[in-house]
Protein backbone atom coordinates (compact mmCIF):
# COMPACT_ATOMS: atom_id res chain seq x y z
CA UNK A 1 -11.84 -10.07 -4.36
CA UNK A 2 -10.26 -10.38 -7.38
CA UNK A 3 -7.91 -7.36 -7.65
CA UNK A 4 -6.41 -8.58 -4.53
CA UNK A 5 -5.98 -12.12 -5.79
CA UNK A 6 -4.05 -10.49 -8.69
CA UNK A 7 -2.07 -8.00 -6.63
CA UNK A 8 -1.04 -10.80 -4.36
CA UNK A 9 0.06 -13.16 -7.45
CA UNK A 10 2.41 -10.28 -8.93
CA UNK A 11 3.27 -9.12 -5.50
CA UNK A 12 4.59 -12.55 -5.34
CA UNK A 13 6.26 -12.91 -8.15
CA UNK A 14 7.95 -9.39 -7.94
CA UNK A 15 9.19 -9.88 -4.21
CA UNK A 16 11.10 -13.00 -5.64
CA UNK A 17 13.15 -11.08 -7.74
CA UNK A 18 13.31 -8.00 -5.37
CA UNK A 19 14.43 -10.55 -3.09
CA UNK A 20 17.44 -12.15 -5.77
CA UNK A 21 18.46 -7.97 -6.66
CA UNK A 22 18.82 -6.38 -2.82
CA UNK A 23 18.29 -9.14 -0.36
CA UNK A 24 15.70 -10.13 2.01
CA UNK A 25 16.90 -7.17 4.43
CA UNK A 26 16.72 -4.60 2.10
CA UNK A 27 13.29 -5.90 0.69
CA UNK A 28 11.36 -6.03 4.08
CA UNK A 29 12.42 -2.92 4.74
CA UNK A 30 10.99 -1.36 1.54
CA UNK A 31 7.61 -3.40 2.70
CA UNK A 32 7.39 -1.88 5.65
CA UNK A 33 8.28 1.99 4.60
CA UNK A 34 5.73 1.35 1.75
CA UNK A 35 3.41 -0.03 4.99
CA UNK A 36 4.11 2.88 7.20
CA UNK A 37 3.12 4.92 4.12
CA UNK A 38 -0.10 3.99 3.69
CA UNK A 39 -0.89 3.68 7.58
CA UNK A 40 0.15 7.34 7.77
CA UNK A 41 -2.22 7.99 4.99
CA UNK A 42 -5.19 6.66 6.53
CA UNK A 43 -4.52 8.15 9.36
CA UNK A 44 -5.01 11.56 8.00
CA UNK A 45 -8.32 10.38 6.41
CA UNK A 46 -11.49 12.61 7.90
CA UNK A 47 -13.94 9.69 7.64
CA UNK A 48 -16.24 10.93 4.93
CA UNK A 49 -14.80 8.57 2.33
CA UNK A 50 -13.28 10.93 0.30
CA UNK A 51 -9.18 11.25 -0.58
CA UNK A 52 -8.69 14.26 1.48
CA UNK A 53 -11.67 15.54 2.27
CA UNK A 54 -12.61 16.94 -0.80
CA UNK A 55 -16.12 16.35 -0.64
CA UNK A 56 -19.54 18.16 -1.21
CA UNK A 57 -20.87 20.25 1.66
CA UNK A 58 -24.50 18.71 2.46
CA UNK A 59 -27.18 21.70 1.73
């Protein structure tokens, strides 16, 4: 749990002045491309657990 504790504290920290730069528009809409990302990346997982399928064929 403790990576995520730290992502969210420097997420934090880094939206704030994401937030001062472009503007609350412009930063939700980089949140939710970077969401839609990684959605569209799981979805194209196989469901062995491995990145891309590159896994070990079972004897």
């Amino acid at each position: 749990m403790r990576p995520l504790a730290a992502l969210v504290t420097v997420g934090s920290s880094l939206t704030a002045r994401l937030v001062r730069r472009f503007g609350a528009a412009r930063t939700l809409g980089g949140g939710f491309a970077v969401a839609a990302a990684s959605l569209a990346w799981l979805a194209m997982a196989d469901g062995t657990g491995c990145p891309g399928g590159a896994h070990a064929e079972a004897p």
